[in-house]
N, C-alpha and C. Protein backbone atom coordinates (compact mmCIF):
# COMPACT_ATOMS: atom_id res chain seq x y z
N UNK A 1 -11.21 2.75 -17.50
CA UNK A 1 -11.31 4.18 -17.54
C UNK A 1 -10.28 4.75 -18.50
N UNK A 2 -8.95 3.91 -18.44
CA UNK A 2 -8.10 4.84 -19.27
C UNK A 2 -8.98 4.25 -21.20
N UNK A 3 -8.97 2.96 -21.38
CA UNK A 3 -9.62 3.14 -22.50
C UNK A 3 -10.62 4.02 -22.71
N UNK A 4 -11.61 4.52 -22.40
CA UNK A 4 -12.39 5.56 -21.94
C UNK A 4 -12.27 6.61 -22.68
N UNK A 5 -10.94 7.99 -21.60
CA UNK A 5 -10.44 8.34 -22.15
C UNK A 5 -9.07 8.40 -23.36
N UNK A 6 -8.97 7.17 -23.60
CA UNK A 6 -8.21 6.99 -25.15
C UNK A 6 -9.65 7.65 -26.29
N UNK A 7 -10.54 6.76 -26.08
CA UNK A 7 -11.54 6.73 -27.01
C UNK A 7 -12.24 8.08 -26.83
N UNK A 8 -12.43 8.98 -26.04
CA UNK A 8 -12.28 10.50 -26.01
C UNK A 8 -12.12 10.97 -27.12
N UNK A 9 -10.43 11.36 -27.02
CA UNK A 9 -9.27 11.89 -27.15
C UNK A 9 -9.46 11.64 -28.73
N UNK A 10 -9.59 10.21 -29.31
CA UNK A 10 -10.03 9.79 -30.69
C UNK A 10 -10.93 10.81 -31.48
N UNK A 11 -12.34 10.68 -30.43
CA UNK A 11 -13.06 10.93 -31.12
C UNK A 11 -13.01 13.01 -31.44
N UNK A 12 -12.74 13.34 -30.10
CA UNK A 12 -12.76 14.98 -30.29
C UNK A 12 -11.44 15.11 -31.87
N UNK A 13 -10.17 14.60 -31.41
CA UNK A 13 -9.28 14.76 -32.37
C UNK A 13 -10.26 14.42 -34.56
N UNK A 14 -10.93 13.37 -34.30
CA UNK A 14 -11.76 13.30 -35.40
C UNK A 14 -13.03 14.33 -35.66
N UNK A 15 -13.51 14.26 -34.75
CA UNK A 15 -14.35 15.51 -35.30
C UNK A 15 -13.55 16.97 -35.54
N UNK A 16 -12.30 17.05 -35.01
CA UNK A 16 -11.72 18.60 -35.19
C UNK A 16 -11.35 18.75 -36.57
N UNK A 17 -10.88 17.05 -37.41
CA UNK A 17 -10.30 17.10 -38.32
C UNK A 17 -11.51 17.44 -39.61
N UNK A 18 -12.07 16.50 -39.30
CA UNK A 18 -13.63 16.89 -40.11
C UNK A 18 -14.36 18.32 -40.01
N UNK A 19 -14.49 18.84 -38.49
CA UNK A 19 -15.13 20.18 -38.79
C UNK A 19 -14.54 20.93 -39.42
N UNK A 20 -13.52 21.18 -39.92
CA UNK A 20 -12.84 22.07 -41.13
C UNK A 20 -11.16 21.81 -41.93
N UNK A 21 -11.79 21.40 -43.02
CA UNK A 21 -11.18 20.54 -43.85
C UNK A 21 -10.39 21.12 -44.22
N UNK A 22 -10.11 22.63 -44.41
CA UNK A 22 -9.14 23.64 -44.45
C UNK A 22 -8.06 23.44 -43.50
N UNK A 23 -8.42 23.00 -42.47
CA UNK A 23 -7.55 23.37 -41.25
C UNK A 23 -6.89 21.91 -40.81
N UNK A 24 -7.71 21.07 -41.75
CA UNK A 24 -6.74 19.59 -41.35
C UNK A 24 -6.11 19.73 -42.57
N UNK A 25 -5.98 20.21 -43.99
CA UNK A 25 -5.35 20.63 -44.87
C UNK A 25 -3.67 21.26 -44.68
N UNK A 26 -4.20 21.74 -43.29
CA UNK A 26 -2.23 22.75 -43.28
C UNK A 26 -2.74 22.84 -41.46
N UNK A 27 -2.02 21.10 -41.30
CA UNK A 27 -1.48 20.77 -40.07
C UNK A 27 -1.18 22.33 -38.92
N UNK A 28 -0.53 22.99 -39.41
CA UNK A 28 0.25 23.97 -38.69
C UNK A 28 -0.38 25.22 -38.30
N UNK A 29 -2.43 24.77 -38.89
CA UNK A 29 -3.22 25.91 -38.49
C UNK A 29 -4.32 25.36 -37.51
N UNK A 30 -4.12 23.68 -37.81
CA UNK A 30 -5.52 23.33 -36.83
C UNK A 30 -4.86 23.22 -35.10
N UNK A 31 -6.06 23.27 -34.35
CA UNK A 31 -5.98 23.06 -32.90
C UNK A 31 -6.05 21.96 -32.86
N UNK A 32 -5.02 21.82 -31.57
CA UNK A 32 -5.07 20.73 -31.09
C UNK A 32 -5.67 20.39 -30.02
N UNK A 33 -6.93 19.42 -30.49
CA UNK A 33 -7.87 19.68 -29.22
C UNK A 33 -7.79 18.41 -28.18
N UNK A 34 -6.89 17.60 -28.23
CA UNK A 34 -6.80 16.45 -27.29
C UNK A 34 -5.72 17.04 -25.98
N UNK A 35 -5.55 16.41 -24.59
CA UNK A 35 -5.61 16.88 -23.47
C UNK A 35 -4.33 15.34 -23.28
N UNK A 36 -3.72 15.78 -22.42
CA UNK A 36 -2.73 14.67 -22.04
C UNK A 36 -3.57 13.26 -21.43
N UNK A 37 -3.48 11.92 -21.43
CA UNK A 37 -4.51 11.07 -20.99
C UNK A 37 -4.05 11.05 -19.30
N UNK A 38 -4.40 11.33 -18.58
CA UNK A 38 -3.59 10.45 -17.29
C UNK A 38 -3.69 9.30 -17.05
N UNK A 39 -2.48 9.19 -16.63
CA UNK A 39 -1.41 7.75 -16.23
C UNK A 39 -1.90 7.26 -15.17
N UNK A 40 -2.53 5.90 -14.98
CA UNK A 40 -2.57 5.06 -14.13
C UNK A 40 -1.94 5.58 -12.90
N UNK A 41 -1.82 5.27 -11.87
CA UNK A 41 -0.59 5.64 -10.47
C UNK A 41 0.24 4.21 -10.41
N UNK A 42 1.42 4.58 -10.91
CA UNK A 42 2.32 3.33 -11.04
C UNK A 42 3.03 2.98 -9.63
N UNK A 43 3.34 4.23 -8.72
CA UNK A 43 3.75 4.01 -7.57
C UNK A 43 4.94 4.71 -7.99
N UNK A 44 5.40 5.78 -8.97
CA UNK A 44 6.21 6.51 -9.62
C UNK A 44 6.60 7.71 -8.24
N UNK A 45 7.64 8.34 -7.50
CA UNK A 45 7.59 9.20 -6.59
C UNK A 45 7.41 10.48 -6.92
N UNK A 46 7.53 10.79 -8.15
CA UNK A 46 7.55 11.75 -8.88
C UNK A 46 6.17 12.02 -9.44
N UNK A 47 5.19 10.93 -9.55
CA UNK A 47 3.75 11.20 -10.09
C UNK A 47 2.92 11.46 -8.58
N UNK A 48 3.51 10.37 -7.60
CA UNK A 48 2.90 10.63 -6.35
C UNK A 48 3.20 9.32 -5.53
N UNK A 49 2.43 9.04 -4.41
CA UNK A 49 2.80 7.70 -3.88
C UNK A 49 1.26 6.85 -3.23
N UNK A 50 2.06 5.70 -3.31
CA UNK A 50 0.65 5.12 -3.14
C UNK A 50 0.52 5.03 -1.00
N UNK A 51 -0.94 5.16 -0.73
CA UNK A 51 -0.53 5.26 1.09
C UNK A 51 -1.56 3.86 1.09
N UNK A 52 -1.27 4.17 2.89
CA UNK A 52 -2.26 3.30 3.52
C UNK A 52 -3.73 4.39 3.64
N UNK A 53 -4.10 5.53 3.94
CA UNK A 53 -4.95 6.28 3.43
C UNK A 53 -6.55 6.15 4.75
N UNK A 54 -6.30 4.82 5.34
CA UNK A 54 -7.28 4.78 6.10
C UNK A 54 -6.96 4.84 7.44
N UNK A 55 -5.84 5.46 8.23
CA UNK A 55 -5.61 5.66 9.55
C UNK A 55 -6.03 6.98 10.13
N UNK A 56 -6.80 6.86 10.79
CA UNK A 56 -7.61 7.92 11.68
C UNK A 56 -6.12 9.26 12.02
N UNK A 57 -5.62 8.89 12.67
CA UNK A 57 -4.28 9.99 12.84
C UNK A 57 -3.22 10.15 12.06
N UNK A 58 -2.89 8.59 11.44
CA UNK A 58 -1.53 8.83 10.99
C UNK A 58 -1.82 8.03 9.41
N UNK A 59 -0.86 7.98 8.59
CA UNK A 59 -0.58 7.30 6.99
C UNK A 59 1.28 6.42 7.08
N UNK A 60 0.89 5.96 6.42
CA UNK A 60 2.30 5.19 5.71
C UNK A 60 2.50 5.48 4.41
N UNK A 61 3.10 6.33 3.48
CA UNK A 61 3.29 6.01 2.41
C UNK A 61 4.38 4.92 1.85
N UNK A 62 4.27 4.63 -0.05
CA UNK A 62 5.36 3.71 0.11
C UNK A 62 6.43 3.79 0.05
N UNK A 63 7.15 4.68 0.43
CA UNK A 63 8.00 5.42 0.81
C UNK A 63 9.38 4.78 2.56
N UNK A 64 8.07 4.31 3.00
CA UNK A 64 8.30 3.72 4.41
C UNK A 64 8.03 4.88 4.99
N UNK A 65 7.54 6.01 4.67
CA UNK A 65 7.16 7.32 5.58
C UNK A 65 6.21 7.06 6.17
N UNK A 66 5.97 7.30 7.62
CA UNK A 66 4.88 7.37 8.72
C UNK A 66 4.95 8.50 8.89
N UNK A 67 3.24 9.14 8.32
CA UNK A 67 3.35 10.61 9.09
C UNK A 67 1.90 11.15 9.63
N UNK A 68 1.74 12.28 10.61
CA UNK A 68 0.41 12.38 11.32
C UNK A 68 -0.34 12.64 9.31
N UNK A 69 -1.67 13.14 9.66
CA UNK A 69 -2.74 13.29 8.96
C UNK A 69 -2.38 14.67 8.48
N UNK A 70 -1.94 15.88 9.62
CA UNK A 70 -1.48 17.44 9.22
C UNK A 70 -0.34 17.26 8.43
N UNK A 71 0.58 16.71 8.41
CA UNK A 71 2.08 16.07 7.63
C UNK A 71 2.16 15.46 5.98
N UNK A 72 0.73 15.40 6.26
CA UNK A 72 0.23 14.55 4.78
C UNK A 72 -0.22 15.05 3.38
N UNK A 73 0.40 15.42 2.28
CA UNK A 73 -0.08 15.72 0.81
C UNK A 73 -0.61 14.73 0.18
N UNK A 74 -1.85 15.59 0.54
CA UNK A 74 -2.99 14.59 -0.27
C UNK A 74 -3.32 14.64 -1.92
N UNK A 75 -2.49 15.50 -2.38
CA UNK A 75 -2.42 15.91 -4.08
C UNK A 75 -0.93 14.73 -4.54
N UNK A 76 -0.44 14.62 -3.88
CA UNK A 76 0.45 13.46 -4.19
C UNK A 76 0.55 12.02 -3.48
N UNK A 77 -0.09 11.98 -2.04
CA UNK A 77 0.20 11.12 -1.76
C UNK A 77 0.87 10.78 -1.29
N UNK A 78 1.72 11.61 -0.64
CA UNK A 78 2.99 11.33 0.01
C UNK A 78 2.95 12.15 1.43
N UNK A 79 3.99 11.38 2.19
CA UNK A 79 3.90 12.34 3.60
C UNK A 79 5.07 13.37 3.46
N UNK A 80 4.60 14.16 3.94
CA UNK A 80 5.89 16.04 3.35
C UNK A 80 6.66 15.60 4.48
N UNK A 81 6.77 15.53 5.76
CA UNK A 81 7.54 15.04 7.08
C UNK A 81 7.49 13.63 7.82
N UNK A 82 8.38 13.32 8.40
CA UNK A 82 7.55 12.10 9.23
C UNK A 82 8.85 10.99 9.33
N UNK A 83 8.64 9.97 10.02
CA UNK A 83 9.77 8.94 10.54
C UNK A 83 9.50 8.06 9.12
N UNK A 84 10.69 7.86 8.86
CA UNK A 84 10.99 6.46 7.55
C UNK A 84 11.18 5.25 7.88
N UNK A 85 10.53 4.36 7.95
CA UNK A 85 10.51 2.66 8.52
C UNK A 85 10.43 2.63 9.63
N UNK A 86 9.41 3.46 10.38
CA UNK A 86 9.28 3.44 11.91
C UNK A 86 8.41 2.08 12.51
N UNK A 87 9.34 2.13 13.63
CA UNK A 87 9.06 0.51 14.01
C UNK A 87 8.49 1.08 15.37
N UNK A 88 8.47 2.04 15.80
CA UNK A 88 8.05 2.71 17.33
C UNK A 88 7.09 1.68 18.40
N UNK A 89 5.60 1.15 17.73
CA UNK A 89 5.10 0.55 18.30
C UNK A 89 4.84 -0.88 18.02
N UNK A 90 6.75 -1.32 17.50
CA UNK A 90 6.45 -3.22 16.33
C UNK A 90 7.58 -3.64 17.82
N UNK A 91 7.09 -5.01 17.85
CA UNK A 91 7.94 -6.20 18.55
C UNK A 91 8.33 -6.47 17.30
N UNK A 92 9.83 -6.11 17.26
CA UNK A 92 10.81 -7.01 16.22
C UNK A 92 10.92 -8.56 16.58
N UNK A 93 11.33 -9.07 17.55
CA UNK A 93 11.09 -10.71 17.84
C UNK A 93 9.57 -11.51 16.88
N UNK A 94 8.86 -10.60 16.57
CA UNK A 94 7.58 -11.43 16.02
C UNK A 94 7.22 -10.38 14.83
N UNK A 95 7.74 -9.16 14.67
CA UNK A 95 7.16 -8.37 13.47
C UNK A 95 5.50 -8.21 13.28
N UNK A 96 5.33 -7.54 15.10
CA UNK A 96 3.95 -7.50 14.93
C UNK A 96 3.91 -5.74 15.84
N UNK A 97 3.11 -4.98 15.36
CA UNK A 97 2.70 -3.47 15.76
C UNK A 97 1.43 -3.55 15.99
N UNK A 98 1.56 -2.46 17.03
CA UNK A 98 0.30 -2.28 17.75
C UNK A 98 -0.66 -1.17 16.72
N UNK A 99 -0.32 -0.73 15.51
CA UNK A 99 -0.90 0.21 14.81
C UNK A 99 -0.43 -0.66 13.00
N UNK A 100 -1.87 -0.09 12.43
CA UNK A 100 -1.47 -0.88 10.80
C UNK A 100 -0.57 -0.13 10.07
N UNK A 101 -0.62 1.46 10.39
CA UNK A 101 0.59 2.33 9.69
C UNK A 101 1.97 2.16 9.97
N UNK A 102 1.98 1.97 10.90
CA UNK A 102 3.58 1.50 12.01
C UNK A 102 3.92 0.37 11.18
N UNK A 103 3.07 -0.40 11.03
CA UNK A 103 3.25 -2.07 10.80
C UNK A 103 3.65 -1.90 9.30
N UNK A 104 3.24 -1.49 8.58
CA UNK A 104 3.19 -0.51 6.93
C UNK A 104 4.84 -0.04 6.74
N UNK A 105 5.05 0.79 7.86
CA UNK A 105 6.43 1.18 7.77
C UNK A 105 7.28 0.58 7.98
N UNK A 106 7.23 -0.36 9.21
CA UNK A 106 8.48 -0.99 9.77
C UNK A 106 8.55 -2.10 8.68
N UNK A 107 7.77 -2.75 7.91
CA UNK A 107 7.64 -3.96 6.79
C UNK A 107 8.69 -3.27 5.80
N UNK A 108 8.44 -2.07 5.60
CA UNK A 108 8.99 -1.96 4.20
C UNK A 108 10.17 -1.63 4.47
N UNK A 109 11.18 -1.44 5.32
CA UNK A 109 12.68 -1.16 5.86
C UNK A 109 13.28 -2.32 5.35
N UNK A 110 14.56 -1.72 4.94
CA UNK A 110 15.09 -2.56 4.45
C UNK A 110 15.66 -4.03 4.95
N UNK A 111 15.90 -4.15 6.03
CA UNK A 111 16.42 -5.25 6.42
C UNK A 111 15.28 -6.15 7.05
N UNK A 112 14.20 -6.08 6.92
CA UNK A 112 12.97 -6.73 6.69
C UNK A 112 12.94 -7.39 5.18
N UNK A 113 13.33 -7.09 4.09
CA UNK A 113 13.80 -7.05 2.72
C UNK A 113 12.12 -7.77 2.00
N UNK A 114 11.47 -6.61 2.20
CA UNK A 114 10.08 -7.21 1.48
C UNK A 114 10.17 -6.41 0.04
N UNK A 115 10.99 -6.34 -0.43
CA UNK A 115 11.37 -5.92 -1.86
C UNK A 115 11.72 -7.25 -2.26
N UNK A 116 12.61 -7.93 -1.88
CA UNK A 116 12.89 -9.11 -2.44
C UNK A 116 11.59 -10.61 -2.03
N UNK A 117 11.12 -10.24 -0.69
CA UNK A 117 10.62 -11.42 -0.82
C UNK A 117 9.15 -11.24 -1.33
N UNK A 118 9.01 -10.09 -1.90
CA UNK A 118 7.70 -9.58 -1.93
C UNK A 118 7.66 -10.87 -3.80
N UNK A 119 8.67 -10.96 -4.43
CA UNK A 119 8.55 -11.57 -5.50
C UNK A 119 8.07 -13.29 -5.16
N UNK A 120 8.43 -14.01 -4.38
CA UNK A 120 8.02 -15.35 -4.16
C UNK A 120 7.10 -15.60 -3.21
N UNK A 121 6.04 -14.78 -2.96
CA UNK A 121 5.10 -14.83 -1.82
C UNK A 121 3.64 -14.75 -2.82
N UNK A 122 2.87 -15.65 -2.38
CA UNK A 122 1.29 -15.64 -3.11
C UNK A 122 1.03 -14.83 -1.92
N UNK A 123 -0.49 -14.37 -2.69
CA UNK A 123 -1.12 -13.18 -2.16
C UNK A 123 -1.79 -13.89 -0.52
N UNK A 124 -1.98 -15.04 -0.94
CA UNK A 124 -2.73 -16.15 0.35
C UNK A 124 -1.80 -17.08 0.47
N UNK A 125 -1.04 -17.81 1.37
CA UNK A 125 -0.23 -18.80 1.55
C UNK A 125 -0.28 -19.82 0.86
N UNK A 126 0.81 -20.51 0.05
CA UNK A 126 0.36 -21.82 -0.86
C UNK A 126 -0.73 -21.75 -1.65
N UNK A 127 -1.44 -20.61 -1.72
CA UNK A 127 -2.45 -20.86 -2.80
C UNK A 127 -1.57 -19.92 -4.35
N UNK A 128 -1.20 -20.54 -5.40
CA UNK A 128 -0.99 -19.51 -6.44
C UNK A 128 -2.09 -19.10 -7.09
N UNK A 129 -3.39 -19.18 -7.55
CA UNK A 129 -4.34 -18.59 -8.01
C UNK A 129 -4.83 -17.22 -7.15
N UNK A 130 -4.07 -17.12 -6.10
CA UNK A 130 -4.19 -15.81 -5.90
C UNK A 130 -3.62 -14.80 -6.08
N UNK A 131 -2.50 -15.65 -7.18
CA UNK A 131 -1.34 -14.24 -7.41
C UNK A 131 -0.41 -13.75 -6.39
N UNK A 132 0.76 -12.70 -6.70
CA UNK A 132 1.75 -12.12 -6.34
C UNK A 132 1.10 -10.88 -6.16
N UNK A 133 2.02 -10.38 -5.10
CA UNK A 133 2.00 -8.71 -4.68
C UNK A 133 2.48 -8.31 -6.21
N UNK A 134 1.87 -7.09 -6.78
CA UNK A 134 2.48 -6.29 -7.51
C UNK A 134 4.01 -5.27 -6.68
N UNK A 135 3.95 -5.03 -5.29
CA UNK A 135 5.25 -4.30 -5.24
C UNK A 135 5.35 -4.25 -3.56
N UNK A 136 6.17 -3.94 -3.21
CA UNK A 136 6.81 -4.32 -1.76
C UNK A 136 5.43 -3.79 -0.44
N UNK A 137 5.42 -2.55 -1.07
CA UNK A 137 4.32 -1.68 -0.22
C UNK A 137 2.97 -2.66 -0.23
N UNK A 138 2.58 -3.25 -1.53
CA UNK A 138 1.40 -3.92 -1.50
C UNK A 138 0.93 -4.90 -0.60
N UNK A 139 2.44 -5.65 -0.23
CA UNK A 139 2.67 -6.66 0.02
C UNK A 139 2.93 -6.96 1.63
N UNK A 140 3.33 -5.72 2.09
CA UNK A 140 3.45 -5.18 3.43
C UNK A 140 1.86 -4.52 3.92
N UNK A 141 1.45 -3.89 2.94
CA UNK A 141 -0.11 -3.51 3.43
C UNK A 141 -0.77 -4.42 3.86
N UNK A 142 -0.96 -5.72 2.75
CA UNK A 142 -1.77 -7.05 2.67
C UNK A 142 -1.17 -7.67 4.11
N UNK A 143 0.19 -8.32 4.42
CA UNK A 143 0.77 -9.19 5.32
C UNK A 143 0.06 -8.09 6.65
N UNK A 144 -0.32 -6.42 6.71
CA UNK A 144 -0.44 -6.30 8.02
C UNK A 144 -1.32 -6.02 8.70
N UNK A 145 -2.39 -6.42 7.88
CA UNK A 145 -4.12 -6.19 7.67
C UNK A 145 -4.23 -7.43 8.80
N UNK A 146 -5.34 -7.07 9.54
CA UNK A 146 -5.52 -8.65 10.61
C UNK A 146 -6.25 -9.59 10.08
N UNK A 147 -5.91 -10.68 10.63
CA UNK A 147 -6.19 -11.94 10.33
C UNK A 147 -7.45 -12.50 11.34
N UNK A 148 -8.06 -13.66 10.84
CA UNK A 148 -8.35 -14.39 12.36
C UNK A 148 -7.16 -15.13 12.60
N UNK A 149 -6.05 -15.25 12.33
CA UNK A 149 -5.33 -15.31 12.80
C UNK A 149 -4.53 -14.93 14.31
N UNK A 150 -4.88 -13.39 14.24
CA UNK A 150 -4.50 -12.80 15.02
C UNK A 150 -5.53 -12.73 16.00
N UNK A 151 -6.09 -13.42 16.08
CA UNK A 151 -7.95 -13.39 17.11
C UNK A 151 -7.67 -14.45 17.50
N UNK A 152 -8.57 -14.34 18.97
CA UNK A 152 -8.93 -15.53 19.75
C UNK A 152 -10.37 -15.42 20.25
N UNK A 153 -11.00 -16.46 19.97
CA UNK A 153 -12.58 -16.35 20.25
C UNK A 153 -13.42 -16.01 19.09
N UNK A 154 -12.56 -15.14 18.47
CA UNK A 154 -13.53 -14.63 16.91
C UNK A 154 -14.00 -12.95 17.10
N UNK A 155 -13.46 -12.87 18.73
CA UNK A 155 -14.06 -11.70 18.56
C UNK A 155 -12.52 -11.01 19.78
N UNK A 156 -11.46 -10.87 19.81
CA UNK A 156 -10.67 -10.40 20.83
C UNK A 156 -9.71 -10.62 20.05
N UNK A 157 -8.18 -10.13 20.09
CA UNK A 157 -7.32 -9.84 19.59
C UNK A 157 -6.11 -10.65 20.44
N UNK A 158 -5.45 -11.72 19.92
CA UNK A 158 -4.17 -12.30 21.00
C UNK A 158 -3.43 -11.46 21.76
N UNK A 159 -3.28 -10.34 21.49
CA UNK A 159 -2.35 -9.34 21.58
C UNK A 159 -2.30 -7.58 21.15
N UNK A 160 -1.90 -6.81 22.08
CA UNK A 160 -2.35 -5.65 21.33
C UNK A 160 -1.66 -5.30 20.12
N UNK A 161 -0.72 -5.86 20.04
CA UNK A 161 0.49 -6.08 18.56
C UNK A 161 -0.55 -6.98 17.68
N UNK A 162 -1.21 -6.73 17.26
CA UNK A 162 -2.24 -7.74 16.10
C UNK A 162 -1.59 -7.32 14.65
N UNK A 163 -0.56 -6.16 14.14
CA UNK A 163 -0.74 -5.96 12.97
C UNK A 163 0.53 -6.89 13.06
N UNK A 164 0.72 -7.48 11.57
CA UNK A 164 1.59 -8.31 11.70
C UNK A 164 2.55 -9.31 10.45
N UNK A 165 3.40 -8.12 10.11
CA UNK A 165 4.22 -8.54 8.98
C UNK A 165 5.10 -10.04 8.87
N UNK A 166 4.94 -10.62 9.67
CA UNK A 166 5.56 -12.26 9.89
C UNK A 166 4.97 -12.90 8.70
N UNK A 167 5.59 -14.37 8.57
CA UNK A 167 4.94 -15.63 7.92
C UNK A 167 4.20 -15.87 8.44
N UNK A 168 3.93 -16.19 9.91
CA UNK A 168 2.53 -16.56 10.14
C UNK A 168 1.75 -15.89 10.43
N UNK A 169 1.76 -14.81 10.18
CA UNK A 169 0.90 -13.59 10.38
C UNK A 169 0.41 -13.30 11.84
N UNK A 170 0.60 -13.53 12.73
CA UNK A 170 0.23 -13.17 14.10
C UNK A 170 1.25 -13.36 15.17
N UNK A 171 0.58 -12.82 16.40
CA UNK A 171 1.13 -12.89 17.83
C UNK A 171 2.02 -13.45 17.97
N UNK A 172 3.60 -13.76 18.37
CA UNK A 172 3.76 -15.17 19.00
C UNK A 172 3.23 -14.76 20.71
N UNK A 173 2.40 -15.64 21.44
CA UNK A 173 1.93 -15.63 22.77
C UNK A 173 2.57 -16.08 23.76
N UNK A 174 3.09 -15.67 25.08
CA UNK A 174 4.01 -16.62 25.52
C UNK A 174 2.74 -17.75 25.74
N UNK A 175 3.63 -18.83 26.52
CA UNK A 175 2.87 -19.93 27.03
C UNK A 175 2.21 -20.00 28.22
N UNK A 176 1.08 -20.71 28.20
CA UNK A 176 0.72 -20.63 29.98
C UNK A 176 1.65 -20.46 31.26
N UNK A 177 1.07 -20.01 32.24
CA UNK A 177 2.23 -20.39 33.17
C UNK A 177 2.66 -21.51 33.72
N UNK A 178 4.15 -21.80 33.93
CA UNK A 178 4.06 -23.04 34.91
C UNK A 178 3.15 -23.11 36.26
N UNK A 179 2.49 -23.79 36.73
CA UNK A 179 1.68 -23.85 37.78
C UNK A 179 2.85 -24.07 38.88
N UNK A 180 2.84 -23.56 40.36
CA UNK A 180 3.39 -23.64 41.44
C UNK A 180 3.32 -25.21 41.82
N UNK A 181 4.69 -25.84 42.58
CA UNK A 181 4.15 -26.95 43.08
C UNK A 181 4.09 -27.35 44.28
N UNK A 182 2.98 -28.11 44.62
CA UNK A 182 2.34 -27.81 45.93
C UNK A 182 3.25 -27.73 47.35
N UNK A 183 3.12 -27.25 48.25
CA UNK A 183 4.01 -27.23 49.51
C UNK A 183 4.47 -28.56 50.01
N UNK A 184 5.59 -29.06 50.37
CA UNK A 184 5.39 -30.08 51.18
C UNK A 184 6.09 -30.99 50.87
């Protein structure tokens, strides 16, 4: 798309120069008819921010902001209010939340440090043909998306904590119980 509009921008600027040869003659009378191109979304805070975008009530931007849906600027992308690396509904012992926005936020806090490890992590475990996260947020979105991992049966969830920023991406479960031993 941005080549697209490059090749636009070309062509109006060429025909302006051609429709009057007078006016491409003395620079300082023709219009300038090309338009700024827009910029990709780099994840810049200042252009806007990139979210999680699909939570029924609430968003994560990458920001580490968790905020409701009313809280949310949707012309930038960013949440205007809201908790920063909220861990509210994450088991820290396993780095797993009961919500994917929660899970979004509490990943990207700093002492989780998915800025740094976001650089030596393939996109799929041990596989490198799947590439690297481009940036911490990406990388925290991807790790908190469910797995079958996080399933048992194929169709039920180990745990209501299923989102889940860990290495192994899921639950830890406790263990069965010890069984009682018999009377006597």
């Amino acid at each position: 798309m941005h080549a697209q509009l490059l090749s636009l921008a070309v062509a109006l600027l060429c025909l302006s120069r051609s429709a009057s040869s007078a006016s491409y003659r003395k620079p300082w009378r023709r219009k300038l008819l090309i338009r700024d191109i827009p910029q990709p979304h780099l994840g810049s805070h200042a252009a806007g921010c990139n979210n999680t975008a699909q939570g029924r009530s609430a968003v994560a931007d990458d920001r580490g902001f968790l905020c409701l849906r009313k809280d949310f600027d949707s012309s930038t992308g960013c949440c205007v209010t809201g908790e920063q690396f909220s861990c509210k509904t994450c088991l820290l012992d396993n780095k797993c939340c009961e919500e994917f926005e929660q899970c979004v936020s509490c990943c990207l806090a700093p002492q989780h440090d998915a800025a740094t490890v976001v650089a030596n992590v393939f996109r799929s475990n041990g596989r490198p043909e799947t590439g690297r996260w481009n940036s911490a947020f990406e990388y925290c979105r991807g790790k908190c998306r469910t797995t079958s991992r996080s399933t048992v049966h194929e169709n039920a969830y180990l745990d209501t904590h299923h989102h889940c920023f860990s290495e192994s991406g899921k639950p830890t479960t406790p263990g069965p119980p010890t069984p009682k031993l018999p009377a006597g």
